[in-house]
N, C-alpha and C. Protein backbone atom coordinates (compact mmCIF):
# COMPACT_ATOMS: atom_id res chain seq x y z
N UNK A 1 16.68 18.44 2.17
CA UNK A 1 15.77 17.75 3.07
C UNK A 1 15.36 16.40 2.51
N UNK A 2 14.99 16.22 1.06
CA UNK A 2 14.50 14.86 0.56
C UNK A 2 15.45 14.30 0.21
N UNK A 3 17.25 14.25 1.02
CA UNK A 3 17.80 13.67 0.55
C UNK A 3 17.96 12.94 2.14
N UNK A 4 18.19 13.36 3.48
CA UNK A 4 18.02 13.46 4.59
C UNK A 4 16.88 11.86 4.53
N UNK A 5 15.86 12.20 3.56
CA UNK A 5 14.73 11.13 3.98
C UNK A 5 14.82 10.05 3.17
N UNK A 6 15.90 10.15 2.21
CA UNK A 6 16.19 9.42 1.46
C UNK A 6 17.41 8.13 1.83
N UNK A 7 18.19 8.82 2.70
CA UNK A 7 19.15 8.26 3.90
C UNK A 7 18.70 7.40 4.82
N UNK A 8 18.06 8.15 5.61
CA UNK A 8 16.74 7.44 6.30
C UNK A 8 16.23 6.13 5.98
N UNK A 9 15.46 6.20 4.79
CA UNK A 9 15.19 5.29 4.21
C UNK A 9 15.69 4.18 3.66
N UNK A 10 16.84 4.55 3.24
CA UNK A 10 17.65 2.94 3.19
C UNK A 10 18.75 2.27 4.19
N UNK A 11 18.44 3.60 5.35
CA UNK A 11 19.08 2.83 6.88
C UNK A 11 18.04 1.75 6.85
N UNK A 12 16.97 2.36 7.15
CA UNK A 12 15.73 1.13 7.29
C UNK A 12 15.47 0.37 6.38
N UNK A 13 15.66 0.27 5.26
CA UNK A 13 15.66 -0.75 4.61
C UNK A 13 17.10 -1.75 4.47
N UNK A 14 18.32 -1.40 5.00
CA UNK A 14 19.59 -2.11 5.39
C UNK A 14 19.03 -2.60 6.55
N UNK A 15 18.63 -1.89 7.73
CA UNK A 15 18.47 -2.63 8.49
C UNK A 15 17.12 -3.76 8.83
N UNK A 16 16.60 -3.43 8.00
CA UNK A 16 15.41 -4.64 7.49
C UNK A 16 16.00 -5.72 7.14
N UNK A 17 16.93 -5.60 5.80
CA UNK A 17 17.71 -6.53 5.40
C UNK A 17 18.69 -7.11 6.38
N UNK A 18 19.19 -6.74 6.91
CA UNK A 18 20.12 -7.45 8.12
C UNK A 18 19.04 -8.05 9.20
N UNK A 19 18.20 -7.62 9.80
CA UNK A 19 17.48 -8.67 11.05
C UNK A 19 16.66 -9.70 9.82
N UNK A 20 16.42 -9.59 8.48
CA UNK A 20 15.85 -10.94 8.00
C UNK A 20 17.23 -11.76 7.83
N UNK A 21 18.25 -11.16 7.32
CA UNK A 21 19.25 -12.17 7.40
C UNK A 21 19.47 -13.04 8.55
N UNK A 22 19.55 -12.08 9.58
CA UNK A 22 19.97 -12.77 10.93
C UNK A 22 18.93 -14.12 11.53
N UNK A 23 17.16 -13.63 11.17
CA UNK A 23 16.47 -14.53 11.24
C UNK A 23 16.63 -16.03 10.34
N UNK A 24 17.64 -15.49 9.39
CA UNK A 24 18.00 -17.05 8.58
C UNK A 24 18.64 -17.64 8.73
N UNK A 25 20.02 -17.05 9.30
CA UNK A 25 20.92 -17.28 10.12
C UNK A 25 20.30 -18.26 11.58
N UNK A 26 19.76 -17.67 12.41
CA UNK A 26 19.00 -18.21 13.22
C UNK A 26 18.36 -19.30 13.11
N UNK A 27 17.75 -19.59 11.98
CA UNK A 27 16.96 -21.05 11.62
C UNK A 27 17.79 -21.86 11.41
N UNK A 28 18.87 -21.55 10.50
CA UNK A 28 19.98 -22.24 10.09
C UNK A 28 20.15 -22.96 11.59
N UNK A 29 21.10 -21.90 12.50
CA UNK A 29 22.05 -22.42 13.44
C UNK A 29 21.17 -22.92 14.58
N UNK A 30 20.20 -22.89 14.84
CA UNK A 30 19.91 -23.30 16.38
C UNK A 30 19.61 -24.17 16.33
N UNK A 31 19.52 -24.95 17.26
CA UNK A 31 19.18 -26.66 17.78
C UNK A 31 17.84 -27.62 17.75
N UNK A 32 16.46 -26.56 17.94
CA UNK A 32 15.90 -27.05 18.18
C UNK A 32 14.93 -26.01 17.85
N UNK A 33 13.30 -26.69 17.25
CA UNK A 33 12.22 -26.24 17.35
C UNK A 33 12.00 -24.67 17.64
N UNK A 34 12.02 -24.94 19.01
CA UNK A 34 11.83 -23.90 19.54
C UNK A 34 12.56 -22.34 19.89
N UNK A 35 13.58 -22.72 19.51
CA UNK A 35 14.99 -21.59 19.71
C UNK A 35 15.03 -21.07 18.75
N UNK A 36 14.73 -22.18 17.63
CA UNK A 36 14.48 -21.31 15.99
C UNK A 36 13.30 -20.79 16.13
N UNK A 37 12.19 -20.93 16.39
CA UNK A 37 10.76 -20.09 16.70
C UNK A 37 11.23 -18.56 17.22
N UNK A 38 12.03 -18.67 18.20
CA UNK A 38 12.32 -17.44 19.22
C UNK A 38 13.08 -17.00 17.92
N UNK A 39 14.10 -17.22 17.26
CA UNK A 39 15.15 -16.35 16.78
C UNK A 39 14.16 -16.15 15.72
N UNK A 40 13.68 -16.29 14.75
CA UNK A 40 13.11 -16.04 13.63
C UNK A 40 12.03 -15.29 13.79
N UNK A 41 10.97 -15.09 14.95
CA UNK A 41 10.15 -14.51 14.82
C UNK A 41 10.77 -12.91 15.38
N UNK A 42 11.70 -13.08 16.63
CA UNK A 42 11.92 -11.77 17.09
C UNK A 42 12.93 -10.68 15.77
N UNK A 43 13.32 -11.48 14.78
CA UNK A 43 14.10 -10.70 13.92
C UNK A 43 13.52 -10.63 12.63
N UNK A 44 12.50 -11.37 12.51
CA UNK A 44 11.62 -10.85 11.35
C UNK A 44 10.74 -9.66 11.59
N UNK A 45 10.30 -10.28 12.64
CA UNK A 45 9.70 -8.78 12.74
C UNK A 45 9.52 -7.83 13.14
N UNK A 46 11.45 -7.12 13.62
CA UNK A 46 12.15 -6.18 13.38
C UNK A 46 12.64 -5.91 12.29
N UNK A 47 13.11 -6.81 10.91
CA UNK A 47 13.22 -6.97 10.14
C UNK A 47 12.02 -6.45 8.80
N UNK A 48 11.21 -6.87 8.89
CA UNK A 48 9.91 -6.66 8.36
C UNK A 48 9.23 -4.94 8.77
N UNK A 49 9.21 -4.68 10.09
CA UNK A 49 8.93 -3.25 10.80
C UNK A 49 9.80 -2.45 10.29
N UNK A 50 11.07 -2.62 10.28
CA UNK A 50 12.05 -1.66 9.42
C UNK A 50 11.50 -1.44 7.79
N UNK A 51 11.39 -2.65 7.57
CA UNK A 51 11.45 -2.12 5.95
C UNK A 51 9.97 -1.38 5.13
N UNK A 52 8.51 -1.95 6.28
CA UNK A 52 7.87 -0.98 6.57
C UNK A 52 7.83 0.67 6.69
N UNK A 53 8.65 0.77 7.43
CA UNK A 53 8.75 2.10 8.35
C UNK A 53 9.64 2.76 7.03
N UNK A 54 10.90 1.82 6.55
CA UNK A 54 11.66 2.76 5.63
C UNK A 54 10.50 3.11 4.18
N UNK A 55 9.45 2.13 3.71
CA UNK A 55 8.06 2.91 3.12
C UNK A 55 7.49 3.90 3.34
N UNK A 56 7.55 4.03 4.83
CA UNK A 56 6.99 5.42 5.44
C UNK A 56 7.62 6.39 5.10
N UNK A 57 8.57 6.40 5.16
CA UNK A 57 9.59 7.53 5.41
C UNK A 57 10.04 7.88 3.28
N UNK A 58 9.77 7.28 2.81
CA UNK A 58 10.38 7.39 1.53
C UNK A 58 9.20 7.86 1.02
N UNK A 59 7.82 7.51 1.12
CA UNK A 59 6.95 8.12 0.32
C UNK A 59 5.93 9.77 0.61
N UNK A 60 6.53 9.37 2.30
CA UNK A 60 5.91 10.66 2.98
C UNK A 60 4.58 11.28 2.83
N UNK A 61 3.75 10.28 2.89
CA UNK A 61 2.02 10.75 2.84
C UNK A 61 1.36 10.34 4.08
N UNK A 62 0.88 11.05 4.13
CA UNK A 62 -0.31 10.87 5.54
C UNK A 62 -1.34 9.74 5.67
N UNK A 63 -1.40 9.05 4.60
CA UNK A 63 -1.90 7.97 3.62
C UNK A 63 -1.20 6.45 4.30
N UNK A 64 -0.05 6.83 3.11
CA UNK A 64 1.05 5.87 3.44
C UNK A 64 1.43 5.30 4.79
N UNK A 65 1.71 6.59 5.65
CA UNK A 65 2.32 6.26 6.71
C UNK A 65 1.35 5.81 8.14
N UNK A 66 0.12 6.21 7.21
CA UNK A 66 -0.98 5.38 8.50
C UNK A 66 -0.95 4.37 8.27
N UNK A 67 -1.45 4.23 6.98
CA UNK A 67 -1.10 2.29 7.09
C UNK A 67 0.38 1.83 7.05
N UNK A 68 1.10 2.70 6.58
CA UNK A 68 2.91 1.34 7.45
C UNK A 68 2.54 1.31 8.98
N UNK A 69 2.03 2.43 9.94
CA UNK A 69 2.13 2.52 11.10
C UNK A 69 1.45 1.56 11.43
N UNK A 70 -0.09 1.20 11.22
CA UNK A 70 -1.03 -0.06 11.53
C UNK A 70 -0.41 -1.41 10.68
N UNK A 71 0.64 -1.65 9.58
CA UNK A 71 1.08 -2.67 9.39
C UNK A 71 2.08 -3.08 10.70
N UNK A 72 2.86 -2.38 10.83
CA UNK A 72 3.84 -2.49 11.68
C UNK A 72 3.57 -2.88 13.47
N UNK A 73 1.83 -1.90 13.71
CA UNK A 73 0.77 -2.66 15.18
C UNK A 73 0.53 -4.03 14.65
N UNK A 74 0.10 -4.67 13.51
CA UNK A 74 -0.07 -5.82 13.39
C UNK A 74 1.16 -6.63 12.99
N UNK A 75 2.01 -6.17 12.66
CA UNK A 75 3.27 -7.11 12.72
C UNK A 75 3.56 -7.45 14.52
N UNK A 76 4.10 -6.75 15.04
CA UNK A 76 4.23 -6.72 16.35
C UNK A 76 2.89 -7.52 17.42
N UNK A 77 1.87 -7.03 16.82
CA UNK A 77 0.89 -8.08 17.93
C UNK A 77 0.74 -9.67 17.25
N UNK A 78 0.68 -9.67 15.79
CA UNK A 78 0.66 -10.83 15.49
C UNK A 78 1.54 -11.63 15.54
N UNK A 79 3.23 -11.56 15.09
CA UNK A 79 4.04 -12.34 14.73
C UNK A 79 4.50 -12.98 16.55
N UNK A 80 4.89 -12.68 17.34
CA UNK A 80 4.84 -13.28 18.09
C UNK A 80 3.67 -14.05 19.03
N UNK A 81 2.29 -13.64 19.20
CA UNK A 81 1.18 -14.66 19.01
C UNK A 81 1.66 -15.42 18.39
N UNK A 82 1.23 -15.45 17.06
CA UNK A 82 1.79 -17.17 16.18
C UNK A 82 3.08 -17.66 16.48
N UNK A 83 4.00 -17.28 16.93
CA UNK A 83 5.33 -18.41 17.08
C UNK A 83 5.53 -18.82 18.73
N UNK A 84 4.30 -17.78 19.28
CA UNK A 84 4.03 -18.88 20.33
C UNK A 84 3.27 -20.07 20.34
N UNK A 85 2.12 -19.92 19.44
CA UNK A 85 1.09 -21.12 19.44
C UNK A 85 1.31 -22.13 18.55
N UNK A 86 2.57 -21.77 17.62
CA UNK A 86 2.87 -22.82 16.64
C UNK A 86 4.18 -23.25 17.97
N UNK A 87 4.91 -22.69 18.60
CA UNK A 87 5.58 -23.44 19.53
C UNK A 87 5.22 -24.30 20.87
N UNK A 88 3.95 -23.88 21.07
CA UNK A 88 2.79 -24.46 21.77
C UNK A 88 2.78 -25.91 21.32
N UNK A 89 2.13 -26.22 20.12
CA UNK A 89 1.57 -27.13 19.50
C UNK A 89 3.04 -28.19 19.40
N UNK A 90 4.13 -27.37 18.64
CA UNK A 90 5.26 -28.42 18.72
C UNK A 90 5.52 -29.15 20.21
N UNK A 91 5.67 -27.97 21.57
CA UNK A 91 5.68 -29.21 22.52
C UNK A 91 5.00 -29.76 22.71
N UNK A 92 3.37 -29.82 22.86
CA UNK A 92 2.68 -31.06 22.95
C UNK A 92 2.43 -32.14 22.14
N UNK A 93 2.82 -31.26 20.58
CA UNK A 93 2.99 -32.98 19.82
C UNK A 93 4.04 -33.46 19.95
N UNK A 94 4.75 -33.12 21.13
CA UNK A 94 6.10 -34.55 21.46
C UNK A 94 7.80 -34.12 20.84
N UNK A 95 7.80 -32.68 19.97
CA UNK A 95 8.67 -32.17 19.55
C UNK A 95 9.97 -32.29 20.67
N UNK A 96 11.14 -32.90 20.36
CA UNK A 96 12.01 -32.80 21.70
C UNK A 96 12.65 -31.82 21.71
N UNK A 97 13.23 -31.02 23.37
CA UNK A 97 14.00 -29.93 23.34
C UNK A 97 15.93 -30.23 22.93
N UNK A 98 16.51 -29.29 23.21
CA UNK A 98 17.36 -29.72 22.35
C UNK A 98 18.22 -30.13 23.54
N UNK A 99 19.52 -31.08 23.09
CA UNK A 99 19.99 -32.01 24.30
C UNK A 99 20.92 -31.20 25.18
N UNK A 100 20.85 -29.81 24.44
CA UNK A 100 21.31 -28.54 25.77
C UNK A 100 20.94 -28.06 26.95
N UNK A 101 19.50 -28.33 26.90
CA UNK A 101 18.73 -27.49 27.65
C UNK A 101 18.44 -28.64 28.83
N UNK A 102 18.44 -28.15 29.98
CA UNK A 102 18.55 -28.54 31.21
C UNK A 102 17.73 -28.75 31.82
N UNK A 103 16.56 -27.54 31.88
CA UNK A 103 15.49 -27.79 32.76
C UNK A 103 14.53 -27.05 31.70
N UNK A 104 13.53 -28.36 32.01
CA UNK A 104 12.15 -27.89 30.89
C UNK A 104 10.55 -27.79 32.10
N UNK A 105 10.89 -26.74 32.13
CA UNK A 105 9.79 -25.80 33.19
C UNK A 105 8.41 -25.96 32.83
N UNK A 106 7.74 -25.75 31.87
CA UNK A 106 6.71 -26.23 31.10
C UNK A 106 5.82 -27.76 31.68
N UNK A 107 7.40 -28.53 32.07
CA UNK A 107 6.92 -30.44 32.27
C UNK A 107 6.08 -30.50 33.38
N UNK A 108 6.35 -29.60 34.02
CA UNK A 108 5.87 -29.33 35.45
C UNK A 108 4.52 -29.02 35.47
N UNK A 109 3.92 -27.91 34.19
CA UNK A 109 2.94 -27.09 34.61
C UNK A 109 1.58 -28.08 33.82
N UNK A 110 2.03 -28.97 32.68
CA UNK A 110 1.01 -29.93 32.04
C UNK A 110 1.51 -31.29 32.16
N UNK A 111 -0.12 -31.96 31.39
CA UNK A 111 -0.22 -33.18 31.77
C UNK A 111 0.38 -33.97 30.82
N UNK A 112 1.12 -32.75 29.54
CA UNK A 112 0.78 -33.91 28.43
C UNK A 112 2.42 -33.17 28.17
N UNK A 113 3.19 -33.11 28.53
CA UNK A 113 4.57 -33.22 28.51
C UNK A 113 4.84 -34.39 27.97
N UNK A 114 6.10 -34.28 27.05
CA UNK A 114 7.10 -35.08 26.44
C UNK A 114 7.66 -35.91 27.37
């Protein structure tokens, strides 16, 4: 059985390690501001929740696993809050989108568009 959770546990911690990779990957490759905001936050912290959760699962206390469980509610409510409001702030300080993108929906809804 504690080998079962031991398996477990470094699925989730591989797969921790792979969505932070991918989030670096992501910063690396995308175009612009904001696309890197989207890729980095949605795979960190799947990335981050995994390797959490594989804590849970490896130390197996009732202890432990309340707080990975409430790290993992505040990963999830926080990390995307902030990479919206830090992507907020980039478009209104004038940050440009990238010369892919076609229609910027946003221009429409404020005054203080780029």
């Amino acid at each position: 059985m504690a080998a079962m959770f031991d398996i477990l546990s470094m699925v989730l911690l591989a797969a921790g390690a792979a969505f932070s990779l991918l989030a670096a990957v992501g910063i690396v490759r995308m175009p612009d501001v904001y696309t890197r905001m989207q890729a980095a936050s949605k795979a960190v912290t799947l990335g981050a929740a995994s390797t959490v959760l594989a804590v849970a699962v490896h130390f197996q206390d009732a202890a432990v696993v309340a707080r990975c469980l409430l790290v993992c509610v505040f990963l999830f409510v926080t990390i995307p809050a902030a990479s919206h409001l830090v992507a907020r702030a980039a478009y209104r300080s004038g940050e440009p989108l990238a010369p892919e993108t076609d229609v910027d929906e946003l221009a429409e809804h404020t005054t203080d568009a780029p």
